[in-house]
Protein backbone atom coordinates (compact mmCIF):
# COMPACT_ATOMS: atom_id res chain seq x y z
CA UNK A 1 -12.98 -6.99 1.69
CA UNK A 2 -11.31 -9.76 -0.61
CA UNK A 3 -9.69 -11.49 1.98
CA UNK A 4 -11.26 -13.80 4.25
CA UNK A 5 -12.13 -11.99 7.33
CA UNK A 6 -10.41 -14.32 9.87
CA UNK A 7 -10.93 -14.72 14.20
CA UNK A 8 -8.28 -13.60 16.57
CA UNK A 9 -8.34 -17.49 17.17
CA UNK A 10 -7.31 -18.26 13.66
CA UNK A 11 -5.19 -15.70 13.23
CA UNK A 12 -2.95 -17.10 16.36
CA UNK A 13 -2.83 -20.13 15.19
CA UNK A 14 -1.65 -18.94 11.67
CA UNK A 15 0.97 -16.70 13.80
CA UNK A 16 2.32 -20.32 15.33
CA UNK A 17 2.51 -21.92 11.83
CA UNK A 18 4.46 -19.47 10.26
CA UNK A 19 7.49 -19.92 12.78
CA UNK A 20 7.69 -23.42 11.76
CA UNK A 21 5.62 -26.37 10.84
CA UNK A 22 3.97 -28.49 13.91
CA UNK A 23 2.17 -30.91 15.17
CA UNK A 24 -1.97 -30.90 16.43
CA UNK A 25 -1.52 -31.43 19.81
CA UNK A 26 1.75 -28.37 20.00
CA UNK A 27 -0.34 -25.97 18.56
CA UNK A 28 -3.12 -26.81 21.32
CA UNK A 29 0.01 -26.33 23.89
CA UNK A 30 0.95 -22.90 22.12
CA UNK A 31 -2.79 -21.46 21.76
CA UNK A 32 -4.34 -22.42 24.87
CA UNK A 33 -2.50 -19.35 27.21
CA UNK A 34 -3.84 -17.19 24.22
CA UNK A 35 -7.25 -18.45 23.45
CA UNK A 36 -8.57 -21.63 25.80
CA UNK A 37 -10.61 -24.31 23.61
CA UNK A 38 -11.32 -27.59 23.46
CA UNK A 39 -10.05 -30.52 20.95
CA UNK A 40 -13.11 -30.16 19.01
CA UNK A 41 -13.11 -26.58 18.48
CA UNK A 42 -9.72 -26.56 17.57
CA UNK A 43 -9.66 -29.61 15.41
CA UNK A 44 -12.49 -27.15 13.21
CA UNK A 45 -10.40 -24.05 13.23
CA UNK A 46 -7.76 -26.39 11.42
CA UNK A 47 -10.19 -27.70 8.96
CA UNK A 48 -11.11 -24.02 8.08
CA UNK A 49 -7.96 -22.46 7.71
CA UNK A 50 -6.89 -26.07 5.89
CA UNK A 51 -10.36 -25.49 3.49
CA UNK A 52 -9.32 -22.07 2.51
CA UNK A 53 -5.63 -23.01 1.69
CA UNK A 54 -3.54 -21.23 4.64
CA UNK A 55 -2.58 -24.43 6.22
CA UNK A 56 -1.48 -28.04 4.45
CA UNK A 57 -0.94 -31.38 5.74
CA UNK A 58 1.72 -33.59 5.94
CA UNK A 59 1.77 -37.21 7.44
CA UNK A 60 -0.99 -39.19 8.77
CA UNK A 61 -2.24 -39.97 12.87
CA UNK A 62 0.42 -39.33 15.52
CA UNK A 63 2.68 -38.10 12.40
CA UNK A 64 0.30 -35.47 11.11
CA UNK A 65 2.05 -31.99 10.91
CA UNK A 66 0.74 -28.69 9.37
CA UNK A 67 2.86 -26.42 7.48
CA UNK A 68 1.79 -22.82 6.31
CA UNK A 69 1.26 -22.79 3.03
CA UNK A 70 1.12 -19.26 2.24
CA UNK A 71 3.52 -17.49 0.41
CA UNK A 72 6.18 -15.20 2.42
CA UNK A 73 4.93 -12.55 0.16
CA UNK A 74 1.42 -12.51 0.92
CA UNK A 75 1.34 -14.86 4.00
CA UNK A 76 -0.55 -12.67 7.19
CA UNK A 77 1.67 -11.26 9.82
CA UNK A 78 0.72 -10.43 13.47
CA UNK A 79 1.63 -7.28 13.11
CA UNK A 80 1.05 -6.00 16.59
CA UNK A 81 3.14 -8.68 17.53
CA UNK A 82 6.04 -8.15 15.24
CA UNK A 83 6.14 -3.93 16.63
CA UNK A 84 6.13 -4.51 19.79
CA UNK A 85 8.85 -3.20 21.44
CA UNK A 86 11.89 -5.41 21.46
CA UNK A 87 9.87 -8.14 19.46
CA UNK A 88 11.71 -11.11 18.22
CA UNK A 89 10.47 -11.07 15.07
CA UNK A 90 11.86 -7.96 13.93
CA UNK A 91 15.75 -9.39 14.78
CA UNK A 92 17.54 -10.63 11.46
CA UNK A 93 14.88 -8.59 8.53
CA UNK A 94 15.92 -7.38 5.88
CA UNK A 95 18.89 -4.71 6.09
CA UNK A 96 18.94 -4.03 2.27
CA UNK A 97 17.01 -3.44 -0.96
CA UNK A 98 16.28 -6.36 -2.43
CA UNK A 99 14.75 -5.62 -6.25
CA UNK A 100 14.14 -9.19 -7.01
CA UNK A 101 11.17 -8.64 -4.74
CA UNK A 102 9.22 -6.59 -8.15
CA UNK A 103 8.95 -9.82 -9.46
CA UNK A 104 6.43 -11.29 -6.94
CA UNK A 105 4.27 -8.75 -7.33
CA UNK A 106 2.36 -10.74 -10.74
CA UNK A 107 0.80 -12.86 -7.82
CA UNK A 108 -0.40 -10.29 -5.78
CA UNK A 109 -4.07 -10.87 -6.84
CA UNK A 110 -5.33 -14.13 -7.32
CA UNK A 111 -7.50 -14.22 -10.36
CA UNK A 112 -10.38 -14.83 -8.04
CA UNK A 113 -9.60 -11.20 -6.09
CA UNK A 114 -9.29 -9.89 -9.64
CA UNK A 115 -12.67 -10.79 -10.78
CA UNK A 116 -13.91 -9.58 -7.77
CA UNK A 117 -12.33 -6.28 -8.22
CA UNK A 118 -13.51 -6.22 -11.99
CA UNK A 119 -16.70 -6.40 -10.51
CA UNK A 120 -17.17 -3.66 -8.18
CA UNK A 121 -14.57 -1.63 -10.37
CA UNK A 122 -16.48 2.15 -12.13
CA UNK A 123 -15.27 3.59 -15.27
CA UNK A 124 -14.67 7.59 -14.85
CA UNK A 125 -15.73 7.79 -18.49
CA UNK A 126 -19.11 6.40 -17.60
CA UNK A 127 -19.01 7.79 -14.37
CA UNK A 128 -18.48 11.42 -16.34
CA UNK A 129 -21.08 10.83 -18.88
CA UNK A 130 -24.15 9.83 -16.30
CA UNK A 131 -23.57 12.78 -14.04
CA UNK A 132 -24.27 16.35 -14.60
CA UNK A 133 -20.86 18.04 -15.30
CA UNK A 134 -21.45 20.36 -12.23
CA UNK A 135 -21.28 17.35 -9.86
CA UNK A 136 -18.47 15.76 -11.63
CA UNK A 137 -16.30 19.13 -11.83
CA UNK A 138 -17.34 19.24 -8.05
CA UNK A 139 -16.64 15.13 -6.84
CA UNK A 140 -13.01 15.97 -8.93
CA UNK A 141 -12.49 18.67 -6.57
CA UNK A 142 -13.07 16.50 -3.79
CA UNK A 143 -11.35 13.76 -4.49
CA UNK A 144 -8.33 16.21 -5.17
CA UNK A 145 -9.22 18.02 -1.28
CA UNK A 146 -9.15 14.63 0.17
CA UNK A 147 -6.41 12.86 -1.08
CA UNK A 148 -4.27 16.39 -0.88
CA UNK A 149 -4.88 16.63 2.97
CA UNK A 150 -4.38 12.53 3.84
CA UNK A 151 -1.54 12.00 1.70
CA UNK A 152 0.42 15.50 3.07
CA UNK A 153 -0.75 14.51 6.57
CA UNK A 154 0.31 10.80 5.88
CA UNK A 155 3.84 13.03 5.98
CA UNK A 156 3.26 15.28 8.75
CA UNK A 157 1.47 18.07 7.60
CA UNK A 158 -0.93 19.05 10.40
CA UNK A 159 -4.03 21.42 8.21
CA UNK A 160 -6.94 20.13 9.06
CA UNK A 161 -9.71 18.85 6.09
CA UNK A 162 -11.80 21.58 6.50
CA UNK A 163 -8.03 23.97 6.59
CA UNK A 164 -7.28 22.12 3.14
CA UNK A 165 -10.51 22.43 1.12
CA UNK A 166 -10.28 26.53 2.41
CA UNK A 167 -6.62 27.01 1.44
CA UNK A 168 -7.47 24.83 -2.33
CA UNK A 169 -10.74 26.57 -3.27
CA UNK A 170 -9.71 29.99 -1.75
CA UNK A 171 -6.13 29.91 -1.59
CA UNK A 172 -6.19 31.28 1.54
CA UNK A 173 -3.09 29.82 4.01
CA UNK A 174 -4.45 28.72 7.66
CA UNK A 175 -3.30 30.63 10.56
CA UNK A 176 -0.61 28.89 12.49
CA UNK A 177 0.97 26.39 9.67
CA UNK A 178 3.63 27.00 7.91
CA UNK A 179 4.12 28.23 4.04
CA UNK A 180 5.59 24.77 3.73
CA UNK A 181 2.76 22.55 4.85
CA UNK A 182 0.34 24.83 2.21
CA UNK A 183 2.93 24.59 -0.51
CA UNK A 184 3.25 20.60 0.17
CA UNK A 185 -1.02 20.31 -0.37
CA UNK A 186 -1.07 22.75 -3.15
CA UNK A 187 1.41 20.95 -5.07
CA UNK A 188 -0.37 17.91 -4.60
CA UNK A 189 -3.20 19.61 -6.49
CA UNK A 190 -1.39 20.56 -8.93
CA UNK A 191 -0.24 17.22 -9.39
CA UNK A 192 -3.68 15.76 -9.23
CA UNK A 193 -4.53 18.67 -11.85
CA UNK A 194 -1.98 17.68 -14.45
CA UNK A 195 -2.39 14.02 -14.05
CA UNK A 196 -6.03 14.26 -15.13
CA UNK A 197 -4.98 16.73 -18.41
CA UNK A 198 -2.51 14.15 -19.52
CA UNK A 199 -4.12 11.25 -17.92
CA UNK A 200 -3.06 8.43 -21.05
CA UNK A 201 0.26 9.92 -21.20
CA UNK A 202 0.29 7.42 -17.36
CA UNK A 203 -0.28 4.35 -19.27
CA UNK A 204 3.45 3.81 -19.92
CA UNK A 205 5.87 5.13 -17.29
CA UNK A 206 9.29 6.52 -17.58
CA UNK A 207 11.80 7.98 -15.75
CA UNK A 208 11.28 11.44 -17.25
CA UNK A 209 7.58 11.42 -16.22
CA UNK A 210 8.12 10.47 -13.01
CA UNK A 211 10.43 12.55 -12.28
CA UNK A 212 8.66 15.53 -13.85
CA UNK A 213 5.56 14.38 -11.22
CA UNK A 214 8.41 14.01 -8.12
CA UNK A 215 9.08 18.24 -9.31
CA UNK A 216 5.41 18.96 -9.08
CA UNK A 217 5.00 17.68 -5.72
CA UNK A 218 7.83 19.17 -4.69
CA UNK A 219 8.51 22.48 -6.09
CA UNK A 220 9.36 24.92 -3.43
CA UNK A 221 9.94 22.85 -0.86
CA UNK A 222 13.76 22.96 -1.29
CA UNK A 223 14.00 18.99 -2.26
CA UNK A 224 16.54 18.05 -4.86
CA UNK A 225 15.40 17.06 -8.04
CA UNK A 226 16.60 13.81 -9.76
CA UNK A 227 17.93 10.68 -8.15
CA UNK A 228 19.78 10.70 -5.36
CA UNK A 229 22.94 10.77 -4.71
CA UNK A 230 23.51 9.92 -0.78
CA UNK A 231 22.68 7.44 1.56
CA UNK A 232 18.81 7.88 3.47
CA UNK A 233 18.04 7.28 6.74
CA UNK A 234 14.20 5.74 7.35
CA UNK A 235 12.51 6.59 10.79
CA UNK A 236 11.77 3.64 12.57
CA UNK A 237 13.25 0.97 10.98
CA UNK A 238 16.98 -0.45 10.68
CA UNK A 239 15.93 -0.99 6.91
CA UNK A 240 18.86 1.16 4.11
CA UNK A 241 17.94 1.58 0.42
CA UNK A 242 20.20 1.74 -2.19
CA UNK A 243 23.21 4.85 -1.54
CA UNK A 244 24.88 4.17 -5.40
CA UNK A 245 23.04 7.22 -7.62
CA UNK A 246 23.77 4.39 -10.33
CA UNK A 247 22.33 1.55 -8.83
CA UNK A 248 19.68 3.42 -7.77
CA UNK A 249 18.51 4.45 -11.27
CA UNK A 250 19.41 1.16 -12.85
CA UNK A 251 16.97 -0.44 -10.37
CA UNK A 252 13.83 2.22 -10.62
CA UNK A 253 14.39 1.72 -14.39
CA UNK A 254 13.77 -2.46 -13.61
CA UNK A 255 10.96 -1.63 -11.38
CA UNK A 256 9.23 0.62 -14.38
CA UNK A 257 9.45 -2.04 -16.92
CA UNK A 258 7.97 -4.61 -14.54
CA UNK A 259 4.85 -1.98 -14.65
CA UNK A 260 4.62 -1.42 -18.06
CA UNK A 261 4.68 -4.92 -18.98
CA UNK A 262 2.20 -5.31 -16.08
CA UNK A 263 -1.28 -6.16 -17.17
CA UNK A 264 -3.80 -5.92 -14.36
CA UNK A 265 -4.01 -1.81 -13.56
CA UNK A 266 -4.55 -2.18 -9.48
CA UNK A 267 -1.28 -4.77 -9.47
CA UNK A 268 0.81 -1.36 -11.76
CA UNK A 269 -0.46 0.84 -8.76
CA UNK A 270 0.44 -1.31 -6.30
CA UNK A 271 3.57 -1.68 -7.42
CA UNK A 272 3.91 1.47 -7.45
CA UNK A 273 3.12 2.59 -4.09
CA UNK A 274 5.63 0.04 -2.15
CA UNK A 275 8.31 -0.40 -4.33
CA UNK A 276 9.24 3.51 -5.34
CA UNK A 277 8.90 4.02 -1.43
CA UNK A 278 11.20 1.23 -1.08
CA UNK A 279 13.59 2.11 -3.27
CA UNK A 280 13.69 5.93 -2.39
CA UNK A 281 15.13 7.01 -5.52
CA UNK A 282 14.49 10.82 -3.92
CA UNK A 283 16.23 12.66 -1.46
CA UNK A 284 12.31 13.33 -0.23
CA UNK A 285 9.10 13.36 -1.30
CA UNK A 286 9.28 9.67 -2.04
CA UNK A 287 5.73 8.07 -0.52
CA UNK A 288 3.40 10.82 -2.10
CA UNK A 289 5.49 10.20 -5.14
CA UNK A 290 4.55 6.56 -5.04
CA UNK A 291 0.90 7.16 -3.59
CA UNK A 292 0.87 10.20 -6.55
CA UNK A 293 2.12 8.11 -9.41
CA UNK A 294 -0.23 4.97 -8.66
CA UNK A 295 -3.42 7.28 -8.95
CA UNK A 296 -1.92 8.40 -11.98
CA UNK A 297 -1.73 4.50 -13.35
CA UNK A 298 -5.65 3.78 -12.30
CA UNK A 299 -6.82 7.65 -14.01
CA UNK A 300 -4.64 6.23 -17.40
CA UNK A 301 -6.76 3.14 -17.24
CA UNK A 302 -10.25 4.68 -16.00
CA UNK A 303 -10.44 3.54 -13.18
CA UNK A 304 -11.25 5.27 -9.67
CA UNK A 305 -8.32 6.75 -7.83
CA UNK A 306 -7.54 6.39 -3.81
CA UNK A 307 -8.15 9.74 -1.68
CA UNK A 308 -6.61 7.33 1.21
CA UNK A 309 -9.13 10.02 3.15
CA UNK A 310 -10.11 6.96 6.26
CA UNK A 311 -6.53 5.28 6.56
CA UNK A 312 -5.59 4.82 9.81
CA UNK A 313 -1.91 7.09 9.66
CA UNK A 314 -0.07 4.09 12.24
CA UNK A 315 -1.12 1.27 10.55
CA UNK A 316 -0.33 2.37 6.91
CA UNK A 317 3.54 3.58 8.09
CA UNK A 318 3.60 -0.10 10.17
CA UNK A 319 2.44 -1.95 6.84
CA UNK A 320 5.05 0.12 4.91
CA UNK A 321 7.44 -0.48 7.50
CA UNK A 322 6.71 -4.27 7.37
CA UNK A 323 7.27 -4.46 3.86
CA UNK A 324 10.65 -2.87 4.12
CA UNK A 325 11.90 -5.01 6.95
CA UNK A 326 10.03 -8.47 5.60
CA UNK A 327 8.91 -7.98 1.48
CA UNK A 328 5.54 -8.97 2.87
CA UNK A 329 2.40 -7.34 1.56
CA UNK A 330 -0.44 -8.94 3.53
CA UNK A 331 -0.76 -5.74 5.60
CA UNK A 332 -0.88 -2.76 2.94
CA UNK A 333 -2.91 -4.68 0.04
CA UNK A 334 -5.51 -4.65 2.68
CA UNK A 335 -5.30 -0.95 2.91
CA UNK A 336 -4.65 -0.85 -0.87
CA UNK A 337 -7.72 -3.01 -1.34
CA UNK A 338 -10.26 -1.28 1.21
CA UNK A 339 -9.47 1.75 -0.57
CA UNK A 340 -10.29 1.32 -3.90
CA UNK A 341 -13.34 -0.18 -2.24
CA UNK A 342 -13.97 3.20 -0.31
CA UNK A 343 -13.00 5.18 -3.44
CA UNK A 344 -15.96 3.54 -5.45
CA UNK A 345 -18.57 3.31 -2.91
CA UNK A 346 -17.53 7.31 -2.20
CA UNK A 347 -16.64 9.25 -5.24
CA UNK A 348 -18.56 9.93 -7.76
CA UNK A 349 -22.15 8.69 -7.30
CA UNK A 350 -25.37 9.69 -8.88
C-alpha cells in the first residue's frame, strides 16, 4: 500500500487534530481514555506523524500547538467514528453537489505515489505478447467473471461467483434469482466485451460514449436512458445531487474535460469512479457506470483494470458515502489503490 500504514494510536491522535489545532499536553488529556501512554511515547508518536508531514508546528515551549496539515481532500477520517449512529461528525456535511470538488482531484497522487505506481504498473500489450493466447483469452474471461459478479453484487445482486462464471460461459440463469440480476451481470460483460474491441476509442471521453456504455449496462433493465430529469434519493445519506436535467449535463460535461485534459491514467479513473457516482447524471445504473467507465480509461491506456473481486461491500458504500457527505477521498483511494495492486499481482501472470 502507498500510504503509510499508521497505529490505532496515531490514527487517534490524527482524529483529535483534525477537529482543531491543540496543544501537547490536550492531546495527552484527549488520548489517554483511548490509548494510555506515557510523555515519552507520545512525544515520539508526534515526531512521526510530524516526520511524515500529517502534523505541523506552530509556536515554541508552553506555546507549541500542532495543526493538521493535511488537506481536507485527502486528510484520513475515522471513519468508524464518523458512521456511528448519531455521530457528530456527520451533522452540518455537505447537502449538495459541489463540482468545484473535480478540481482537487490533480493532487490526488503525490508524484512520489505515482512513481510508485509506475513501478509496479503491467502493460496488457506486453502482458498479451508473453503469454500463450489460450491463457490470455482465458485471464480476459476472468477478469470479465470477476468484476461482473463484484460490481453487480456491489448493487445487490445476490449470484454467487461460481453462479456468475456458469450463467457467462454457459448462459445458463441460476435457480432462484431473478431474470434481472442475470441480465444486470450479462450486460456487464457485454460492456467489458465492447470496451476491449474499441479500447482507444476510451482515451478521450464524451458524453455520447458514455452514455452509449450507461445503455449497455443497462439494457433491459427498464432504466431510462440519457440524463435525468428528476430529483434522486441516495440510501443512507442526507446527501442530493443535482435535480436540473440542465445543470446536470452542463456539470458531467465539466467533469469530462477535467479527464481528458487529465494526464496521469489512475487519477482519469479515479475521477471517474467518485465523481459520475456523485453527480448521478442517471436515473440508475450510476456506480457500475462509474466503476465501468474507469476500467475503460486504464484498458485505453494499457494498463490493468480493477475486478474489485476482494472489496469489502460496507466499507466501499461507507467510503462512497464519505465522499458525498465530506469531498474526502482518503477512504476510497485506498480501495482504489489496493486494487490496482490486487489487479496486477492477480491477473494475468505467466
Amino acid at each position: 500500500m502507498i500510504d503509510t500504514k499508521l497505529k490505532p494510536r496515531q490514527i487517534k491522535i490524527l482524529d483529535i487534530l483534525s477537529q482543531t489545532p491543540i496543544r501537547g499536553v490536550e492531546i495527552a488529556n484527549k488520548i489517554k481514555d483511548f490509548y494510555p501512554m506515557s510523555k515519552a511515547t507520545l512525544m515520539r508518536e508526534m515526531t512521526f506523524l510530524i516526520s511524515q508531514n500529517y502534523i505541523k508546528v506552530q509556536g515554541k515551549g508552553k506555546n507549541t500547538v500542532y495543526i493538521s496539515s493535511q488537506d481536507p481532500f485527502l486528510k484520513y477520517i475515522d471513519i468508524e467514528e464518523y458512521f456511528k449512529e448519531n455521530s457528530p461528525f456527520r451533522v452540518g456535511g455537505i447537502k449538495n453537489f459541489k463540482l468545484d470538488v473535480v478540481n482537487k482531484f490533480k493532487n490526488a497522487f503525490s508524484n512520489k505515489e505515482k512513481k510508485e505506481l509506475n513501478l509496479i504498473s503491467k502493460k496488457l500489450s506486453e502482458q498479451k505478447k508473453k503469454i500463450d493466447p489460450s491463457i490470455f483469452k482465458r485471464e480476459i474471461e476472468r477478469f470479465t467473471i470477476e468484476f461482473a459478479w463484484k460490481s453487480s453484487k456491489i448493487e445487490g445482486n445476490t449470484y454467487s461467483l461460481l453462479e456468475t462464471e456458469i450463467l457467462i460461459k454457459q448462459m445458463k440463469e441460476a435457480v432462484g434469482h431473478t431474470k434481472y440480476e442475470a441480465l444486470m451481470i450479462l450486460n456487464h460483460k457485454n460492456a467489458i466485451d465492447f470496451i476491449l474491441q474499441n479500447s482507444s476509442e476510451f482515451r478521450t471521453l464524451t458524453l455520447n460514449k458514455i452514455f452509449n456504455l450507461h445503455n449497455i449496462l443497462t439494457k433491459d433493465l427498464e432504466i431510462s436512458s440519457g440524463i435525468r430529469k428528476n430529483k434522486v434519493v441516495i440510501t443512507g445519506t442526507e446527501y442530493m445531487p443535482l435535480s436540473n436535467s440542465r445543470e446536470i449535463e452542463n456539470a458531467l460535461e465539466e467533469i469530462i474535460k477535467t479527464i481528458n485534459t487529465t494526464d496521469f491514467p489512475l487519477t482519469k479513473a479515479l475521477i471517474t469512479v467518485l465523481m459520475i457516482a456523485y453527480l448521478q447524471p442517471f436515473v440508475d445504473g450510476n456506480k457500475r457506470t462509474g466503476r465501468t467507465l474507469a476500467n475503460a480509461l486504464l484498458i485505453a491506456y494499457d494498463l490493468y483494470p480493477l475486478s474489485y473481486r476482494d472489496v469489502n461491500i460496507v466499507e466501499y458504500v461507507k467510503a462512497m458515502l464519505l465522499f458525498y457527505e465530506t469531498n474526502n477521498i482518503y477512504h476510497f483511494k485506498q480501495i482504489f489503490v489496493n486494487q490496482f495492486y490486487f489487479s496486477v499481482n492477480n491477473y494475468f501472470q505467466q
